[in-house]
Protein backbone atom coordinates (compact mmCIF):
# COMPACT_ATOMS: atom_id res chain seq x y z
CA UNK A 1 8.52 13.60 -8.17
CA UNK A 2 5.51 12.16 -10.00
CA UNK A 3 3.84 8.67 -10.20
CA UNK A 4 2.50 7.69 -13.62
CA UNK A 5 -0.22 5.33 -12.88
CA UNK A 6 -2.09 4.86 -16.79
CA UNK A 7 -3.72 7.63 -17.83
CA UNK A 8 -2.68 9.49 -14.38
CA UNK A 9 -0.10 11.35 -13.55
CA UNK A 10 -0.03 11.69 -9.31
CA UNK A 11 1.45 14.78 -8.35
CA UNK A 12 3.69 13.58 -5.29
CA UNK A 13 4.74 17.05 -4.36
CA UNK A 14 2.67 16.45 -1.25
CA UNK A 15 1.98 13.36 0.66
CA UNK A 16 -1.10 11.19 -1.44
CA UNK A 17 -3.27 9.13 0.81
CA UNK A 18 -4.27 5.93 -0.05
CA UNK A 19 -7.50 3.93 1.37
CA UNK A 20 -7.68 0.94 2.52
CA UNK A 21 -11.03 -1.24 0.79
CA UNK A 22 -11.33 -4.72 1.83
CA UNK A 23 -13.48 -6.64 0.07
CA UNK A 24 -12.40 -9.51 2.38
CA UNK A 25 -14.09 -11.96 5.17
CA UNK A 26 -10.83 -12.27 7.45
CA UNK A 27 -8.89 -8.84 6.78
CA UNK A 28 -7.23 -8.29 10.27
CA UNK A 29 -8.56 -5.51 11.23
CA UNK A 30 -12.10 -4.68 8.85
CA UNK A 31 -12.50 -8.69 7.53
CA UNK A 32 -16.20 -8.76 6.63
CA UNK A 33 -17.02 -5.25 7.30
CA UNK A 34 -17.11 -4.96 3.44
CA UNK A 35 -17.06 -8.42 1.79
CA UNK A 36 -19.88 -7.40 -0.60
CA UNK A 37 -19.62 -4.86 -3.72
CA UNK A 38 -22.48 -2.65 -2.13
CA UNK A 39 -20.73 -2.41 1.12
CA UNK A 40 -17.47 -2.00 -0.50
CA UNK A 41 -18.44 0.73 -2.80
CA UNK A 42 -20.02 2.57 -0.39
CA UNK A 43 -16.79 2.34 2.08
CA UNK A 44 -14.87 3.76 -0.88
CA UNK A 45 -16.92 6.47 -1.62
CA UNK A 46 -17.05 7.46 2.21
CA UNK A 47 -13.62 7.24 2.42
CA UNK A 48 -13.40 9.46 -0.71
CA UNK A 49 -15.45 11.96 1.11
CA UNK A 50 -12.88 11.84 4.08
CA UNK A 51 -10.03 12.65 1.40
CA UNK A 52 -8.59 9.42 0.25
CA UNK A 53 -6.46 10.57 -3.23
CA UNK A 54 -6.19 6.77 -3.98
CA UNK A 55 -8.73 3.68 -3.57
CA UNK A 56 -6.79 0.73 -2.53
CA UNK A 57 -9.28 -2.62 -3.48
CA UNK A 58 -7.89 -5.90 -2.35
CA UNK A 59 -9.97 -9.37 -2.35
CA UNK A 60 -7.32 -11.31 -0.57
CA UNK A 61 -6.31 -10.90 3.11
CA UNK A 62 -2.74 -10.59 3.95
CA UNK A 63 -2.47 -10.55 7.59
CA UNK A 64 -0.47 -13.51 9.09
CA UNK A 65 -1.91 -16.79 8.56
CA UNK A 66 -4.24 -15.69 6.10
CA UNK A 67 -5.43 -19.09 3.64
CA UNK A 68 -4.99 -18.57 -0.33
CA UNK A 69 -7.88 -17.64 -2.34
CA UNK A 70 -8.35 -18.96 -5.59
CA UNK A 71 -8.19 -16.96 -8.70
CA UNK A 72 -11.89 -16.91 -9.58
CA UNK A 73 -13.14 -16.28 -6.14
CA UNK A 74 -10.25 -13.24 -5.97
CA UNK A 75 -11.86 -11.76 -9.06
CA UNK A 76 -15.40 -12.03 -8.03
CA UNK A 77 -14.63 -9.96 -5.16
CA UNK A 78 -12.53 -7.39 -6.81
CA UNK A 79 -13.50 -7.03 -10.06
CA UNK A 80 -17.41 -5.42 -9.68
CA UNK A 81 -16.31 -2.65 -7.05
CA UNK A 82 -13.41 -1.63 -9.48
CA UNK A 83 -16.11 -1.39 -12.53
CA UNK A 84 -18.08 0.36 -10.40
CA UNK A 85 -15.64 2.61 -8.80
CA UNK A 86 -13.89 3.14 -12.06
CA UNK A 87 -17.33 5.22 -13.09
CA UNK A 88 -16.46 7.69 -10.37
CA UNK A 89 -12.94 8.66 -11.80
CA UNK A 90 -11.18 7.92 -8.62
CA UNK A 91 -7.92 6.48 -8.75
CA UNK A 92 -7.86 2.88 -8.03
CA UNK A 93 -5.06 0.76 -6.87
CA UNK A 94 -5.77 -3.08 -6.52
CA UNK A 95 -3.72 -5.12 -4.22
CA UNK A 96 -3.44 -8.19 -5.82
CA UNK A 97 -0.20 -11.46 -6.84
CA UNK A 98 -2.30 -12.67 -9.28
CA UNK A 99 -1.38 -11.86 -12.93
CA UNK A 100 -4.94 -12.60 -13.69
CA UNK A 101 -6.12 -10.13 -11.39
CA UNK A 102 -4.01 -7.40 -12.61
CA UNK A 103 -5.28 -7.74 -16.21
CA UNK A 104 -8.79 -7.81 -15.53
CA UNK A 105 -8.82 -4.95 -12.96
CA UNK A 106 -6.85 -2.98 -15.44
CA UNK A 107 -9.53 -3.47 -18.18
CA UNK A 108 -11.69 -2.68 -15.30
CA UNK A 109 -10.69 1.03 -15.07
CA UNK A 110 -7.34 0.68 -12.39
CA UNK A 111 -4.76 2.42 -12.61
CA UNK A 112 -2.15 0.91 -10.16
CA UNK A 113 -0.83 -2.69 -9.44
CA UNK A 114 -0.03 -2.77 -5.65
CA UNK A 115 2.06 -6.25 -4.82
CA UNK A 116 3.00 -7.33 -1.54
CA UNK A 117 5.06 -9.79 -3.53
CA UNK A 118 6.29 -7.82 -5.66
CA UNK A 119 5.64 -9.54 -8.87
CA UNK A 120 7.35 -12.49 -8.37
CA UNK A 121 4.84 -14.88 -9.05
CA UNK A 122 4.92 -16.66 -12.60
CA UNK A 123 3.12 -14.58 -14.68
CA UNK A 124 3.38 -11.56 -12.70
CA UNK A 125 5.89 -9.16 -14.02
CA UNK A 126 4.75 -10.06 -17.42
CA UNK A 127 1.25 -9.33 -16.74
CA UNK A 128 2.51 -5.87 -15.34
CA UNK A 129 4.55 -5.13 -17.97
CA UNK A 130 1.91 -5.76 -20.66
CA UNK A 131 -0.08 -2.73 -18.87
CA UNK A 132 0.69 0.91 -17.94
CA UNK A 133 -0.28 0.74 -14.49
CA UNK A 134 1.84 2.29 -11.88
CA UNK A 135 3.36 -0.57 -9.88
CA UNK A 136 3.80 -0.50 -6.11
CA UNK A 137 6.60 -3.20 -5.33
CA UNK A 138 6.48 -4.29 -1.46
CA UNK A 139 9.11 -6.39 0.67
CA UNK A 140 8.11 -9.36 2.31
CA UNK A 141 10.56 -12.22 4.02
CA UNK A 142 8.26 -15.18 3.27
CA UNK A 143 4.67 -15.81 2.36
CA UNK A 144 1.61 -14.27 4.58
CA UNK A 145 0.77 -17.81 5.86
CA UNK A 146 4.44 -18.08 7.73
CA UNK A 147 5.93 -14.44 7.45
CA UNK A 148 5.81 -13.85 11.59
CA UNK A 149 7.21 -17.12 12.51
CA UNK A 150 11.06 -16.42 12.72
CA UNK A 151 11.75 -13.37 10.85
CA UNK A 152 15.66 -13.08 10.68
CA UNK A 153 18.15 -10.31 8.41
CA UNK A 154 21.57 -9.97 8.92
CA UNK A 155 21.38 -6.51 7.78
CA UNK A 156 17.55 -5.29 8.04
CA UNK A 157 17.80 -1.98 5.77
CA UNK A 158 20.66 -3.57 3.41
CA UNK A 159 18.94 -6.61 2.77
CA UNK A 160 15.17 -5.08 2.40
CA UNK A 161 16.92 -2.52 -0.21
CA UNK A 162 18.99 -4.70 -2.03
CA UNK A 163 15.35 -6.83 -2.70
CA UNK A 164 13.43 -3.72 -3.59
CA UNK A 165 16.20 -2.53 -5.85
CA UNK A 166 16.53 -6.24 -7.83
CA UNK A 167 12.91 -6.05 -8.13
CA UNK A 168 12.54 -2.42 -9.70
CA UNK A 169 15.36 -3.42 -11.74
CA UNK A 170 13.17 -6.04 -13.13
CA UNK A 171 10.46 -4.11 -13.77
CA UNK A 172 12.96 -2.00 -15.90
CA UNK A 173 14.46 -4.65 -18.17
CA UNK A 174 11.14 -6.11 -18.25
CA UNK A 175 9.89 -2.81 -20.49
CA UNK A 176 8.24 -0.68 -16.89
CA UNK A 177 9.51 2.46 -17.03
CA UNK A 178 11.08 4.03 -13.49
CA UNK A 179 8.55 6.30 -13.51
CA UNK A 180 5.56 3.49 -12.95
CA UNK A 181 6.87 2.23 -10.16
CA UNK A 182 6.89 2.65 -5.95
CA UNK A 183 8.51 0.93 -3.11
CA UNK A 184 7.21 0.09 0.18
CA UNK A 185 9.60 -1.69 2.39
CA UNK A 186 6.57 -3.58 4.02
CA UNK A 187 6.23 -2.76 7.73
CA UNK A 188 4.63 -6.03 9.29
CA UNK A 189 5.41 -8.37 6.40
CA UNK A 190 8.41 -10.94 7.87
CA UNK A 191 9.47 -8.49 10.26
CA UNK A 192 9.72 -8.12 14.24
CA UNK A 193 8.32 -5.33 16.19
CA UNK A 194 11.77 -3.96 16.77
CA UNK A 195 12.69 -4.33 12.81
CA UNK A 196 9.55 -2.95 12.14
CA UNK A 197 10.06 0.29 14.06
CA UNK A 198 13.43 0.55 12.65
CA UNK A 199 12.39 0.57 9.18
CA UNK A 200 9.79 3.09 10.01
CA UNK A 201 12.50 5.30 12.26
CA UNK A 202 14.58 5.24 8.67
CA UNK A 203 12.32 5.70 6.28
CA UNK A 204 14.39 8.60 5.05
CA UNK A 205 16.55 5.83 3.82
CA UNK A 206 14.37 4.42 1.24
CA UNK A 207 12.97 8.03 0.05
CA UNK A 208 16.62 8.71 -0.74
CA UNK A 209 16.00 6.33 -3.75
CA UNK A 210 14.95 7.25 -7.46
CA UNK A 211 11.39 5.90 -6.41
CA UNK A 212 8.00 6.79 -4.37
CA UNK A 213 7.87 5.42 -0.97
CA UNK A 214 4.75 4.31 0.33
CA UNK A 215 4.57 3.46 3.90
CA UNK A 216 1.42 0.72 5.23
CA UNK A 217 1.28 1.19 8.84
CA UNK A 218 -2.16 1.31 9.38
CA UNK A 219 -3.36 -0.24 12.80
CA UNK A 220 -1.03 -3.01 11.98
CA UNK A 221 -0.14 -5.33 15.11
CA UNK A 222 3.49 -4.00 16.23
CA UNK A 223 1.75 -0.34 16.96
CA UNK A 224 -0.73 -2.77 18.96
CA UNK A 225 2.57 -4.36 21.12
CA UNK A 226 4.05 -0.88 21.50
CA UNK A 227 0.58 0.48 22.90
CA UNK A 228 -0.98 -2.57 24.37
CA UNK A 229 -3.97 -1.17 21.92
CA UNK A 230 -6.69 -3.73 20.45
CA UNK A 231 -6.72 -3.57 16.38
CA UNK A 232 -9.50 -0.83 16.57
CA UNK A 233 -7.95 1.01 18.74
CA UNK A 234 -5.12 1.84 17.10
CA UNK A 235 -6.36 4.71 15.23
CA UNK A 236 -3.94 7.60 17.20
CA UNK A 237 -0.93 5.15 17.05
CA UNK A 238 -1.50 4.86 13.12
CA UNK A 239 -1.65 8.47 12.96
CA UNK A 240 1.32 9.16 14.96
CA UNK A 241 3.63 6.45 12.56
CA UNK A 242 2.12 8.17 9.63
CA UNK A 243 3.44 11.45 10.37
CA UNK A 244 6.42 10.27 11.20
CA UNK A 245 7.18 8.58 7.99
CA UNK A 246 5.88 11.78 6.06
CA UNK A 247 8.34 13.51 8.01
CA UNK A 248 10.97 11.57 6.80
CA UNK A 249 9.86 11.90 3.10
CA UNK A 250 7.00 9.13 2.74
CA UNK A 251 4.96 10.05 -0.58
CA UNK A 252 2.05 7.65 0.19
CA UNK A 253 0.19 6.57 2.89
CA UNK A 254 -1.70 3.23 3.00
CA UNK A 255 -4.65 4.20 6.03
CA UNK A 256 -7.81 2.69 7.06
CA UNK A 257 -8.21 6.33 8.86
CA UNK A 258 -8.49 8.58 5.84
CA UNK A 259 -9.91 11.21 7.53
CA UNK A 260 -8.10 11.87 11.04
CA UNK A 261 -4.77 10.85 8.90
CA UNK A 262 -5.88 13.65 6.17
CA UNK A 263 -6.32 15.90 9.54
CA UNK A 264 -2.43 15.49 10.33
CA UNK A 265 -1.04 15.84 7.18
CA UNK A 266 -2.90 19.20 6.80
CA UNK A 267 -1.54 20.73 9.82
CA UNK A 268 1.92 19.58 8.85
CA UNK A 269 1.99 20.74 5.90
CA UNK A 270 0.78 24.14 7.12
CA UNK A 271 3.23 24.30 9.87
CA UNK A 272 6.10 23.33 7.58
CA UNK A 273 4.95 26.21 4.74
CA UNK A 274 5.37 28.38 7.96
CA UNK A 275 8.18 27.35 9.02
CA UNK A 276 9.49 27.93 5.23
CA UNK A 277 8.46 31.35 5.21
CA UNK A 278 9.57 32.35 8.39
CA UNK A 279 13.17 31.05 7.20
């Protein structure tokens, strides 16, 4: 399976590893670590270094609760680390709603459109459409501001399918062709810790679909009530999720921990060519 993300063509043959760059004040786990371009650039060159494949850049926290931020401000903290980035020839994802920020990133030097609402804000899928970015297409019950107050599904894997389906459907008669887009059936977004752990325990489910599957576990706050683990401490328990959902046929993994989550894929993927060859 491949990704076309513009001019890039991502080899998904083996898991890809996407970091995490928050250009953000209130991010829930690195808010303000990086809310300048400097700081940000130089997080996304270390993580780089560590083996990131993709640069996720997002200028709008997303954790529950999180306030709006306006258009402008969105692009003033996204826009200068992409241009800069861009100049490196890494391969840049930004996690943005915002048709507005889609375009300009894009003329930036992105390559991929990673929505948490899965461009269904006015504007949106047009914007997308108008570019050839690779589109990541997430499931969320709700909006970030409410999405943990009374998360409910009659059928958890049904229902977050059936969304993820209508929406890459969309895409399609919308002029995106299949092989832009990615699903991620958005583990913490308007779920409970027990829904989120069974999306995660069947993410073989979702890879059985024509589409990449990328998986956002990282440090997020149900490994924190399974572990009774602070949001920096979470680093092993991210791990440990990640490898699962590789297991079960992930393509992409959304980290803050490129480097210890680069670590475990490597030894899978060495184990499992043994295993192969022993067979």
């Amino acid at each position: 399976m491949q990704w076309v993300c513009g001019n890039r063509v991502l080899d998904l043959s083996k898991p890809l590893i996407m970091g995490i760059v928050n250009v953000t004040p209130d991010s829930f786990s690195d808010g303000g670590q990086h809310n300048s371009t400097a700081s940000a650039i130089g997080h996304a060159m270390k993580l780089i270094a560590e083996g990131a494949d993709i640069l996720d850049i997002g200028g709008e926290s997303t954790r529950p609760g999180a306030q709006d931020v306006s258009v402008d401000e969105e692009l003033n903290r996204v826009i200068p680390v992409v241009e800069k980035l861009a100049q490196t020839g890494a391969i840049i994802s930004v996690d943005t709603s915002k048709p507005e920020v889609m375009l300009q990133a894009m003329a930036a030097g992105a390559h991929i459109i990673n929505d948490i609402r899965a461009l269904q804000l006015p504007g949106a899928l047009e914007a997308a459409a108008s570019t050839n970015a690779g589109i990541c297409l997430m499931h969320m019950q709700g909006a970030p501001r409410t999405m943990q107050q009374a998360p409910h599904y009659e059928n958890l894997l049904s229902e977050v399918e059936a969304f993820l389906l209508e929406r890459a459907q969309a895409c399609e008669a919308a002029g995106i062709a299949r092989d832009r887009l990615c699903l991620d059936y958005g583990f913490g977004f308007g779920k409970t810790v027990e829904q989120n752990f069974s999306l995660l325990a069947n993410t073989g489910y979702f890879c059985r679909l024509p589409y990449p599957v990328l998986v956002g576990v990282s440090r997020k706050s149900s490994l924190g009530a399974v572990t009774g683990r602070g949001v920096n401490e979470r680093m092993v328990a991210s791990v440990a999720a990640a490898l699962y959902a590789v297991q079960e046929g992930a393509h992409i993994l959304r980290v803050h921990d490129v480097a210890a989550t680069r670590d475990a894929v490597t030894i899978w993927l060495a184990t499992k060519c043994q295993a192969i060859n022993f067979q």
